[in-house]
Every structure is written in C-alpha cells, then in structure tokens.
N, C-alpha and C. Protein backbone atom coordinates (compact mmCIF):
# COMPACT_ATOMS: atom_id res chain seq x y z
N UNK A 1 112.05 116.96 85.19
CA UNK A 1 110.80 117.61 85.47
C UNK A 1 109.67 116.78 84.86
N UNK A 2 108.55 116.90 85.38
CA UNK A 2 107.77 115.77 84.98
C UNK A 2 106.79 117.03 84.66
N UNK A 3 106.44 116.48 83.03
CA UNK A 3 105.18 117.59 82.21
C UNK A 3 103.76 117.18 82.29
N UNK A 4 103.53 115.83 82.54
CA UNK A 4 101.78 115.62 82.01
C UNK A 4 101.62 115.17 83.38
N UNK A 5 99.87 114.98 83.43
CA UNK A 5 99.39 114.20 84.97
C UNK A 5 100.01 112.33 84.53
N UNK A 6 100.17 112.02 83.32
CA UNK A 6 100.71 110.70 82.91
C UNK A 6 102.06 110.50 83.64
N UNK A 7 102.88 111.63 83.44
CA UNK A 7 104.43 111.28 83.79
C UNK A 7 104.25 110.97 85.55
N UNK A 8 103.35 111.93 86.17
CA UNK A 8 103.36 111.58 87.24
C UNK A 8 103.06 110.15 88.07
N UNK A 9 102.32 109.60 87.00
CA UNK A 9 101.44 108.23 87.68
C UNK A 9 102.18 107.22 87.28
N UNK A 10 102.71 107.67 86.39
CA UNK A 10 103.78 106.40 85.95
C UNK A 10 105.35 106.57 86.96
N UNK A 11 105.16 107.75 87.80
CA UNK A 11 106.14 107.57 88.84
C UNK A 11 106.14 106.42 90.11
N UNK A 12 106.72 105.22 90.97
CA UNK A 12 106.17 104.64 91.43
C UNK A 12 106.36 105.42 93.19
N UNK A 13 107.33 106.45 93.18
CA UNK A 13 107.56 106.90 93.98
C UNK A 13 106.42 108.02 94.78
N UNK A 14 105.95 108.51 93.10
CA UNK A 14 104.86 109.50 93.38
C UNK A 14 103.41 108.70 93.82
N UNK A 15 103.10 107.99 93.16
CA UNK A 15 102.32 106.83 93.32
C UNK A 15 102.06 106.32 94.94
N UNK A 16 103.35 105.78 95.27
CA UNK A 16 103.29 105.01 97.52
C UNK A 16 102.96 107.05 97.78
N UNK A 17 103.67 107.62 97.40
CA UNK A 17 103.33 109.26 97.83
C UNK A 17 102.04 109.74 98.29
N UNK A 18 100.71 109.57 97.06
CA UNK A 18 99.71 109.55 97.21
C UNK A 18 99.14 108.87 98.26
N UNK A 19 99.07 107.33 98.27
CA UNK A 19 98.32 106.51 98.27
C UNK A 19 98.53 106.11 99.76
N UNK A 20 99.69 106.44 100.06
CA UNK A 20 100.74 106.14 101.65
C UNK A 20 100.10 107.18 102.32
N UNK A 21 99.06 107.11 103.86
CA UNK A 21 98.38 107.50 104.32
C UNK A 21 99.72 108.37 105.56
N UNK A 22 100.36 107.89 105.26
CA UNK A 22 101.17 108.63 106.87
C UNK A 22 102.73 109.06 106.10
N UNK A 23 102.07 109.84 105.32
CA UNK A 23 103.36 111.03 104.94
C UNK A 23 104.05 111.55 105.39
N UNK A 24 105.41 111.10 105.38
CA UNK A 24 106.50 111.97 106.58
C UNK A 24 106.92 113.29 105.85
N UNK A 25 107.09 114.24 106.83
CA UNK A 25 107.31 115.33 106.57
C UNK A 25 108.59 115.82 105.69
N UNK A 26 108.68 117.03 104.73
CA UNK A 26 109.69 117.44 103.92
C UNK A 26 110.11 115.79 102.95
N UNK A 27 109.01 115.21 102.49
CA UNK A 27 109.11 114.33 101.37
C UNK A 27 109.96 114.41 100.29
N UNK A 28 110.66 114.11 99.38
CA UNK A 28 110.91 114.30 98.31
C UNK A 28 109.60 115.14 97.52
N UNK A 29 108.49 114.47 97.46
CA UNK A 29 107.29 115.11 96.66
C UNK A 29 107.00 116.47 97.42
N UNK A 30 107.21 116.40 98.90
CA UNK A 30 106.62 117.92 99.32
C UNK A 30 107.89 119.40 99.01
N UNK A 31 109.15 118.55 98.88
CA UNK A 31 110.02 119.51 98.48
C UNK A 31 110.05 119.97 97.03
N UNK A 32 109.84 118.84 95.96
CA UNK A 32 109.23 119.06 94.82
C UNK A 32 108.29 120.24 94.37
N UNK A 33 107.08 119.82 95.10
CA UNK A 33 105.89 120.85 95.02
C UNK A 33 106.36 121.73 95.24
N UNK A 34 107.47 122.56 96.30
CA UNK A 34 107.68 123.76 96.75
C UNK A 34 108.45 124.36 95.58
N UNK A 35 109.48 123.43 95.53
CA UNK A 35 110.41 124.38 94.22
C UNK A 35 110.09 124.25 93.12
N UNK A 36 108.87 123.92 92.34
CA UNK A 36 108.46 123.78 91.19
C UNK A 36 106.69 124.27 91.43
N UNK A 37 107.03 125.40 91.47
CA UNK A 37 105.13 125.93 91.09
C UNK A 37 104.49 125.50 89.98
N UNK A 38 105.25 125.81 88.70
CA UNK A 38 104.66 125.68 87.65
C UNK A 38 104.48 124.39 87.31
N UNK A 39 104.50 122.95 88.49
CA UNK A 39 103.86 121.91 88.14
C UNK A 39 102.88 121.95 88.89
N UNK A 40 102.63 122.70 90.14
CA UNK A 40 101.30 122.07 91.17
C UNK A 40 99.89 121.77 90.23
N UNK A 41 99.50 122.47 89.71
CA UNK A 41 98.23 122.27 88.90
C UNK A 41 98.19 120.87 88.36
N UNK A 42 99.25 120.44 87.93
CA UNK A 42 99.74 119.14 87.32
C UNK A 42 99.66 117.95 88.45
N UNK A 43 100.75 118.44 89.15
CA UNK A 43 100.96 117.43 90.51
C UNK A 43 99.68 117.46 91.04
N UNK A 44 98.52 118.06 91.14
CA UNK A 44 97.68 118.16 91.88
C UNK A 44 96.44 117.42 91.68
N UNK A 45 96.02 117.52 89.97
CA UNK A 45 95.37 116.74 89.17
C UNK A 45 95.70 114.95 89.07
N UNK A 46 97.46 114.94 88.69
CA UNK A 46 97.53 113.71 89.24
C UNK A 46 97.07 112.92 90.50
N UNK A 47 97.28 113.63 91.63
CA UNK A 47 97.10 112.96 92.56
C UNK A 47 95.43 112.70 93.22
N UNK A 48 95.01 114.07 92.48
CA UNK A 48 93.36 113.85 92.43
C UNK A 48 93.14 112.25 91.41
N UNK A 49 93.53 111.92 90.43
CA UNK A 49 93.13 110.96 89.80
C UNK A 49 93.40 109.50 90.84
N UNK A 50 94.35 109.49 91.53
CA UNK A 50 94.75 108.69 92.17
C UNK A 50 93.72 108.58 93.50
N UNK A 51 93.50 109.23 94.06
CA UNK A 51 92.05 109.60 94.89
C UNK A 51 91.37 108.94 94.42
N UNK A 52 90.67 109.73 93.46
CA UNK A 52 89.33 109.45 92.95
C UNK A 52 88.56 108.59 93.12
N UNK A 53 87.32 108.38 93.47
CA UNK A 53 86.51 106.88 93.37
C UNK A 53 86.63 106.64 92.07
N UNK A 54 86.56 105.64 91.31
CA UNK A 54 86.51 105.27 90.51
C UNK A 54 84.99 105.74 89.48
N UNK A 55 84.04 105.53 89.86
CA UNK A 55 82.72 106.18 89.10
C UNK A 55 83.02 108.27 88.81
N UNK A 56 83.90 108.64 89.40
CA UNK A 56 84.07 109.55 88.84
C UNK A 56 85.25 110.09 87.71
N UNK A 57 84.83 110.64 86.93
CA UNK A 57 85.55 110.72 85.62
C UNK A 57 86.75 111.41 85.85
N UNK A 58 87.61 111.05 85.91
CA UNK A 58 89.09 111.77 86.17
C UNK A 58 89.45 112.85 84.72
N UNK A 59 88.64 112.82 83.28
CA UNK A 59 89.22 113.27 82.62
C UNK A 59 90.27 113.07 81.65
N UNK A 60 90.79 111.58 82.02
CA UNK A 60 91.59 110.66 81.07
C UNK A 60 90.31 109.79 80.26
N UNK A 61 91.14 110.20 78.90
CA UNK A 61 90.80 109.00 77.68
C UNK A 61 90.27 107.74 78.25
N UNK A 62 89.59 106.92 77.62
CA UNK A 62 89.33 105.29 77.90
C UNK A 62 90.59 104.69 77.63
N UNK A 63 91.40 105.28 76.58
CA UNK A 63 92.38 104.45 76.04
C UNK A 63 93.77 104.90 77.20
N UNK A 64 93.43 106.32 77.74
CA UNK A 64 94.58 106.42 78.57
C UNK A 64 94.52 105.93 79.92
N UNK A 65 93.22 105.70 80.10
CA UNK A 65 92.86 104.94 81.69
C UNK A 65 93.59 103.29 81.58
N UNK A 66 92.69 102.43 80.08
CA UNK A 66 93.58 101.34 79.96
C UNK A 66 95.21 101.50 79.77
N UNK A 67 95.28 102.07 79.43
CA UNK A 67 97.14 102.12 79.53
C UNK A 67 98.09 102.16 80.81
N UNK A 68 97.21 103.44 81.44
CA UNK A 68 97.59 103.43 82.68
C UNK A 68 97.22 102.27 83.65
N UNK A 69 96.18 101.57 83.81
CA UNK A 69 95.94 100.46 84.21
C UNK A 69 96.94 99.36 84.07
N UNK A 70 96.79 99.00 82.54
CA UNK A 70 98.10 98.06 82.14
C UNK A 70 98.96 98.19 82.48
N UNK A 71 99.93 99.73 82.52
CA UNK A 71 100.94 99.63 83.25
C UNK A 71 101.17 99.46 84.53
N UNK A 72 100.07 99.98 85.32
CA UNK A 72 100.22 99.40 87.21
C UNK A 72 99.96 98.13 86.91
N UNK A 73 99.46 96.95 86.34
CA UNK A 73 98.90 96.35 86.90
C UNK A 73 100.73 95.13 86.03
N UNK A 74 101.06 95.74 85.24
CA UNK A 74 102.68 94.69 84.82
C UNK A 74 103.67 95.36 85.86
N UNK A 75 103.52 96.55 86.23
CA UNK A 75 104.89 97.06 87.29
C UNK A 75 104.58 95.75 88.63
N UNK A 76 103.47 95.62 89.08
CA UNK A 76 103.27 95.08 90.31
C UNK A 76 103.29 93.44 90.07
N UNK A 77 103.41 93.24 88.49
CA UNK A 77 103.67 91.66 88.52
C UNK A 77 105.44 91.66 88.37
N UNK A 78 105.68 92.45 87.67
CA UNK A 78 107.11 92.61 87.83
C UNK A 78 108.00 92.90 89.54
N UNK A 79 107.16 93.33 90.40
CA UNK A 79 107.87 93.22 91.45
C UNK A 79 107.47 92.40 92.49
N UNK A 80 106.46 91.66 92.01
CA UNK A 80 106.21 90.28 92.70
C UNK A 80 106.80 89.30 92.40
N UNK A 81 107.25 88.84 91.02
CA UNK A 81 108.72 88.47 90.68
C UNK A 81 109.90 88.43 91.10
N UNK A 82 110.35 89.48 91.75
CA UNK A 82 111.93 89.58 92.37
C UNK A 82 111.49 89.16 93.64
C-alpha cells in the first residue's frame, strides 16, 4: 500500500499512469483506486502534482521537490543506460 503523495511519485508505473495521455481501461492504477478508498485523497494529490504547471505550488518542501527531481532525473539516466 502506498502511504504518502512521495511513495506514489517515486512509483514509475504510477508516474507513465499519469502522464500517458491514452489510458487503457481497468488499469492496474484504476483498479487500485477502486479497492483502496482510503488512498484516493493521496492518489489524487499525487497525480495533481504531476499535472501541475510548474509555477504553481504543489505543496512539497523545496527540499522535497529537489529530491524528487533528483530522483526522476537518475531513474531516467539509469534507463538510458540499459
């Protein structure tokens, strides 16, 4: 079960989820959302951050925005590698 809007973004699955414009139906993430209520607020916020324009404040730390940054930005050198 994933607890913070962090655990979510650091998912890479949840992540193409968002960001992947042509969502096929009964997803892993849309079956998720269904059987787990007590994350939507969570799941929902994450994926708002992922949205977001950037000039608007998502509500993460400076220090948690750089982190999260750092980490997308070594996952995607790491799989440009293989």
């Amino acid at each position: 079960m994933l607890n913070t809007v962090e655990d979510f973004l650091k998912d890479d699955s949840f992540i193409r989820y968002v960001l992947d414009g042509s969502k096929e139906k009964d997803s892993d993430w849309d079956i998720y959302y269904e059987k787990h209520p007590e994350d939507r607020d969570t799941f929902e916020e994450a994926k708002a951050v992922l949205l977001a324009p950037s000039d608007i404040d998502s509500g993460l730390l400076l220090s948690e925005k750089e982190d999260l940054k750092n980490w997308i930005l070594e996952s995607i050198e790491v799989k440009t590698e293989i």
